[in-house]
Protein backbone atom coordinates (compact mmCIF):
# COMPACT_ATOMS: atom_id res chain seq x y z
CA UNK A 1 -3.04 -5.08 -17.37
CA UNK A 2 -3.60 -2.62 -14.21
CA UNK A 3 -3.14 -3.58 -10.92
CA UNK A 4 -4.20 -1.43 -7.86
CA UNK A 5 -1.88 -1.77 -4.79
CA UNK A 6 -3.20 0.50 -2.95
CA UNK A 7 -7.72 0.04 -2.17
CA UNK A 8 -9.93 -0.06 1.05
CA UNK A 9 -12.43 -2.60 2.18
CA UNK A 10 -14.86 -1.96 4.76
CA UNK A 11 -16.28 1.46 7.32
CA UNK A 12 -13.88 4.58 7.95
CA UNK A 13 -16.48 6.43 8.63
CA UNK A 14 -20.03 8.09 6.82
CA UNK A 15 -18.54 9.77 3.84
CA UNK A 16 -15.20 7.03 3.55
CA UNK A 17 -16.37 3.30 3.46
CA UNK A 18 -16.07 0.85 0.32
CA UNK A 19 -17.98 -2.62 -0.11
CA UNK A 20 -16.37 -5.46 -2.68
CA UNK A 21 -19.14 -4.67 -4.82
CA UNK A 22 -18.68 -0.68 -4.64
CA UNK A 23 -14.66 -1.40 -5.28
CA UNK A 24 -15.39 -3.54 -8.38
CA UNK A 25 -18.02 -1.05 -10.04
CA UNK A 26 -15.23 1.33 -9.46
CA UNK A 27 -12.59 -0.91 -10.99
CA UNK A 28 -14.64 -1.86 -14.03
CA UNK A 29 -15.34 1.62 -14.88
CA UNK A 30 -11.48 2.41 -15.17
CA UNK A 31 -10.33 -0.79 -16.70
CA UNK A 32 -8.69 -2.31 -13.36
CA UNK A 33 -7.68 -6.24 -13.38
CA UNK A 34 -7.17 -6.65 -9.70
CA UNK A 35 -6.88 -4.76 -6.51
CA UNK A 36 -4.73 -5.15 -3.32
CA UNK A 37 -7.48 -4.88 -0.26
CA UNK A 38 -6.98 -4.51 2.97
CA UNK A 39 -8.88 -2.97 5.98
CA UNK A 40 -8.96 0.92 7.39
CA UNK A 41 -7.51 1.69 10.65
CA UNK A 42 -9.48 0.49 13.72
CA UNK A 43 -11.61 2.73 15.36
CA UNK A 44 -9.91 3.17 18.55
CA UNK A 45 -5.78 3.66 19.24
CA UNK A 46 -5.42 0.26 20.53
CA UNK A 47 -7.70 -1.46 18.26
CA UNK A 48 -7.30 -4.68 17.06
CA UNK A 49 -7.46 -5.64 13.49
CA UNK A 50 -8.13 -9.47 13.98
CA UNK A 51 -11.39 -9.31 12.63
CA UNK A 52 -11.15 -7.13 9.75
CA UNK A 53 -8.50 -9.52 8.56
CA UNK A 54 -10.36 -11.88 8.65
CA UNK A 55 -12.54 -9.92 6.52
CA UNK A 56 -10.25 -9.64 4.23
CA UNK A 57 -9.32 -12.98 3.34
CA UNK A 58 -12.84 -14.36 3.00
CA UNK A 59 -13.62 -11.73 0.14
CA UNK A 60 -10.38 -12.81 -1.37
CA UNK A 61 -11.14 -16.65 -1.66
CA UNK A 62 -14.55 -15.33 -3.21
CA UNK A 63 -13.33 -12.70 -5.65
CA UNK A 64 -10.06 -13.77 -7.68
CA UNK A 65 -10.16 -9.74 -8.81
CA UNK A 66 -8.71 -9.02 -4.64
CA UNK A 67 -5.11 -9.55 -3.15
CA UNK A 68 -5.56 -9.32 0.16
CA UNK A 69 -3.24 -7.31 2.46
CA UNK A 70 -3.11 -7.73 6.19
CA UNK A 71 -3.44 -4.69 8.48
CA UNK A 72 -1.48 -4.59 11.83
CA UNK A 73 -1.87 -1.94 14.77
CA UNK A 74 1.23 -1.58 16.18
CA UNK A 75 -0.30 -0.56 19.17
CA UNK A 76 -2.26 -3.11 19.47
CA UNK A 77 -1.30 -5.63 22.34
CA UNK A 78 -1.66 -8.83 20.44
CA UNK A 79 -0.15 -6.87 17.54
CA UNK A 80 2.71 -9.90 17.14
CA UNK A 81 -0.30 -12.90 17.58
CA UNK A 82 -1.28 -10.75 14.97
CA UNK A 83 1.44 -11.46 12.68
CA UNK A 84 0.88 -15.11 12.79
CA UNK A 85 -3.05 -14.67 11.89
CA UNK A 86 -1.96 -12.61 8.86
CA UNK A 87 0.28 -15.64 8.22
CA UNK A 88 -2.28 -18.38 8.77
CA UNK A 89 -4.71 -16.72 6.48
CA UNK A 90 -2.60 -16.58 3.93
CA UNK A 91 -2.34 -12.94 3.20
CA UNK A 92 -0.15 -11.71 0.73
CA UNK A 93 1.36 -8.65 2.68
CA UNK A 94 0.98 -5.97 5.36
CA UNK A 95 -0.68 -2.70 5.68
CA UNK A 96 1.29 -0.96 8.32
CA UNK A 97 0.39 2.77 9.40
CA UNK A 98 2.48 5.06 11.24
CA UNK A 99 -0.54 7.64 12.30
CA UNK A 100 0.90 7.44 16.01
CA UNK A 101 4.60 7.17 15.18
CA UNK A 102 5.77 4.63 16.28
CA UNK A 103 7.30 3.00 13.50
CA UNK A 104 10.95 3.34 14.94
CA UNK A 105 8.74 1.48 17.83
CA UNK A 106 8.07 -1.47 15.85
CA UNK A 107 10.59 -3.26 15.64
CA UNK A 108 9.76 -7.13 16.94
CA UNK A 109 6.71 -6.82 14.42
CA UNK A 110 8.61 -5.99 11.61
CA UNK A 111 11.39 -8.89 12.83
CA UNK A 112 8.83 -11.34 12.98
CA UNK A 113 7.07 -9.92 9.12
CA UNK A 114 10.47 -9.92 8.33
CA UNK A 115 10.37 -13.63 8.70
CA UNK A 116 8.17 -14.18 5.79
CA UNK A 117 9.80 -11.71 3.93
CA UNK A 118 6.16 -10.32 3.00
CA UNK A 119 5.56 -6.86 1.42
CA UNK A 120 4.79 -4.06 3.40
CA UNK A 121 2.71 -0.67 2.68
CA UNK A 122 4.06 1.52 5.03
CA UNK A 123 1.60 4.83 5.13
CA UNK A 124 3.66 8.10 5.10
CA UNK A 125 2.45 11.81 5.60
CA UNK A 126 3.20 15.05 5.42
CA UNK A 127 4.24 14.77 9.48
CA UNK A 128 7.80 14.62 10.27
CA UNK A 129 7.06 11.51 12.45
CA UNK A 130 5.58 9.67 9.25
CA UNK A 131 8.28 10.94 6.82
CA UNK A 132 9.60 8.02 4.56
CA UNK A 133 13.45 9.13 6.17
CA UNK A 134 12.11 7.02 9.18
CA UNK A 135 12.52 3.70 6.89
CA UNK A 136 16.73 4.53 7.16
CA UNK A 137 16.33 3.57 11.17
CA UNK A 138 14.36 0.45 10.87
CA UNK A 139 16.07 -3.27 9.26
CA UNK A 140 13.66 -4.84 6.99
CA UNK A 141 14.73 -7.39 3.90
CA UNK A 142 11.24 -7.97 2.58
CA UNK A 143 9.49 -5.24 -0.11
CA UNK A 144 8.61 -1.74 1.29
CA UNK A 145 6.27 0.29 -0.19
CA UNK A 146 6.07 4.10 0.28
CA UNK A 147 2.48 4.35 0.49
CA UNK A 148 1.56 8.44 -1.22
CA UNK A 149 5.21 8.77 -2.49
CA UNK A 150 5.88 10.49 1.05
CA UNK A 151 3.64 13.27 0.64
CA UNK A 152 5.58 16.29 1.23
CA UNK A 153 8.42 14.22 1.86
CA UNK A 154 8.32 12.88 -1.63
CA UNK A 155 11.82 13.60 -2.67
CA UNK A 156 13.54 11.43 0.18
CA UNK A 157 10.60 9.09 -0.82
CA UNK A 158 12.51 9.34 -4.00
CA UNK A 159 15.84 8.92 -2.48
CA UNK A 160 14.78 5.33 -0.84
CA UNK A 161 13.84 3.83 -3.65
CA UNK A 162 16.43 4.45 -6.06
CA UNK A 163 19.36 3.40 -3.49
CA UNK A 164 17.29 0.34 -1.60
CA UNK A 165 17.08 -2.61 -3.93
CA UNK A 166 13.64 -3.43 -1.91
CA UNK A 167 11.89 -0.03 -1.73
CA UNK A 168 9.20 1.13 -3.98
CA UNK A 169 6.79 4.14 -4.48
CA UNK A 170 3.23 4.13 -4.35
CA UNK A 171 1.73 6.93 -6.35
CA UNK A 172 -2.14 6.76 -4.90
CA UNK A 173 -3.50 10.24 -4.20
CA UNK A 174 -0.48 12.30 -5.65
CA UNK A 175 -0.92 15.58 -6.81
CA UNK A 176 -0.23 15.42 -11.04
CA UNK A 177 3.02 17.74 -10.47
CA UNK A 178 4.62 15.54 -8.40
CA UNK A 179 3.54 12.01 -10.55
CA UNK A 180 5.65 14.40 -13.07
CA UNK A 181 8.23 14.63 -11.09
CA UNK A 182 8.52 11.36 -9.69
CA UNK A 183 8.59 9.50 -12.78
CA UNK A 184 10.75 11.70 -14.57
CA UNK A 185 13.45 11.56 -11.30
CA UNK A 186 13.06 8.15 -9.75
CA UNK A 187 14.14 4.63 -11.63
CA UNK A 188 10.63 3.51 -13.10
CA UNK A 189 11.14 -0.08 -11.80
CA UNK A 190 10.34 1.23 -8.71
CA UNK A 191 7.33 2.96 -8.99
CA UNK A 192 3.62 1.03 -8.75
CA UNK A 193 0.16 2.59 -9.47
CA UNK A 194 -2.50 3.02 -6.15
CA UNK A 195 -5.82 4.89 -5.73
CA UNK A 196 -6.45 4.78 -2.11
CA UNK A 197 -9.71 4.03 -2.92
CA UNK A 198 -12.37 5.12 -1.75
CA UNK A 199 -10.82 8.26 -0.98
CA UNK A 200 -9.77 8.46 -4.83
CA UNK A 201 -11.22 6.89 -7.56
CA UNK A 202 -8.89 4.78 -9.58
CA UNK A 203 -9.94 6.50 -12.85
CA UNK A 204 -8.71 9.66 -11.81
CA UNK A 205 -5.33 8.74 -10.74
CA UNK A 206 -4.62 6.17 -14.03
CA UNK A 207 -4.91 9.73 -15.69
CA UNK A 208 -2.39 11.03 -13.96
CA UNK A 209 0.07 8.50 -15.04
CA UNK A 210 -0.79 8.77 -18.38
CA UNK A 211 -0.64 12.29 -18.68
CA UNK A 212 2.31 12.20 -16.89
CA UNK A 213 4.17 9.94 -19.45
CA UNK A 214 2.97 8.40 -22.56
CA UNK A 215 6.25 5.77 -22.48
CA UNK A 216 4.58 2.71 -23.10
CA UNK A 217 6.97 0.39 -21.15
CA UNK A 218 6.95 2.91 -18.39
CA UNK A 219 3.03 2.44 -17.97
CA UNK A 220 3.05 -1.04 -18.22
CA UNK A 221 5.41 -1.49 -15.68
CA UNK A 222 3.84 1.06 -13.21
CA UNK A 223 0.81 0.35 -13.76
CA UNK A 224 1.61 -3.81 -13.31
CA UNK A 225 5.03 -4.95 -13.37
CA UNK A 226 6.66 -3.62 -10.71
CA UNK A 227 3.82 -5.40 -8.49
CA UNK A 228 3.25 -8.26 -10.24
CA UNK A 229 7.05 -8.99 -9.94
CA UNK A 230 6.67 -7.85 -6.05
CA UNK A 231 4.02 -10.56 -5.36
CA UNK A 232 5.66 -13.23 -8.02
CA UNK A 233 3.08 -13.22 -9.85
């Protein structure tokens, strides 16, 4: 089984958008069960994600191949309302994005996540601000997953996860040299498979893990396991 934790739903912009139908093609051609969805970033600073999560959940009580993530703004005024909406739709977890670095910023959103104890994909870049080391000043009990494995920042991406019971690795869009790396140094229950999709296509970065390491029970578990056991189910 292969689960994606890591996909887009909806308009980025002309060369970066993804339909259900678009994602599935893509998912049938590399031999994906199911896909975590969730929205891009709005189009404006302040944007609210209300509607796209809304989006969200209606393709995921049509499709039983989605899992739908949330997506929050943090600088978004009715970015706590927005918590509760996330809650009421019955989304399984929280696509939070740290483009304007603020997640040291966050912190009665993440309390009030917190209360649900849902996972959260927490994007991270090769920007200081959006450097996984950030997670070490912010208090959060629920699953938190290093969305790219840090980027350049992958080695304290590395760091988190093998001394946090509750933080993982996402692999999507990571160069084959440091897949290589990070399964050979990091504790492989910690480790789940993403494509970013669209701006990857799944097939391409299932190669990389098996390239990387032809231990079966190490596949299996990054490539479903970890997440499966992360969503309980």
């Amino acid at each position: 089984m292969i689960i994606d934790c890591h996909s887009h739903i909806g308009y980025e912009n002309e060369y970066e958008h993804q339909n259900p139908e678009e994602l599935i093609q893509k998912m049938n051609e590399a031999g994906i069960d199911k896909s975590i969805i969730f929205p891009f970033a709005p189009h404006t600073k302040k944007g609210s994600t209300y509607d796209d999560n809304e989006k969200i959940s209606k393709i995921c009580e049509s499709n039983s191949k989605f899992i739908g993530f949330g997506r929050i703004n943090q600088l978004d005024p009715n970015a706590l309302e927005e918590v509760d909406h996330i809650i009421k739709l019955k989304l399984k977890g929280v696509k939070f994005h740290t483009s304007h670095c603020n997640i040291t910023k966050a912190k009665k959103i993440l309390k009030k996540l917190d209360e649900h104890k849902l996972p959260l994909i927490i994007h991270t870049s090769h920007q200081k601000c959006t450097s996984p080391i950030n997670l070490r000043k912010i208090k959060y009990s629920g699953p938190i997953i290093i969305a790219h494995a840090g980027k350049d920042h992958f080695k304290e991406a590395i760091n988190l996860a093998n001394e946090f019971e509750n933080i993982y690795i996402d692999i999507s869009i990571v160069s084959l040299g440091k897949v290589q790396y990070i399964i050979k140094n990091t504790n492989p229950e910690k480790i789940l498979f993403g494509s970013d999709s669209p701006y990857s296509h799944p097939k391409i970065d299932i190669l990389k893990i098996k390239y990387a390491t032809d231990d079966k029970t190490i596949r299996d578990q990054i490539f479903s396991k970890n997440i499966k056991k992360i969503l309980n189910i």
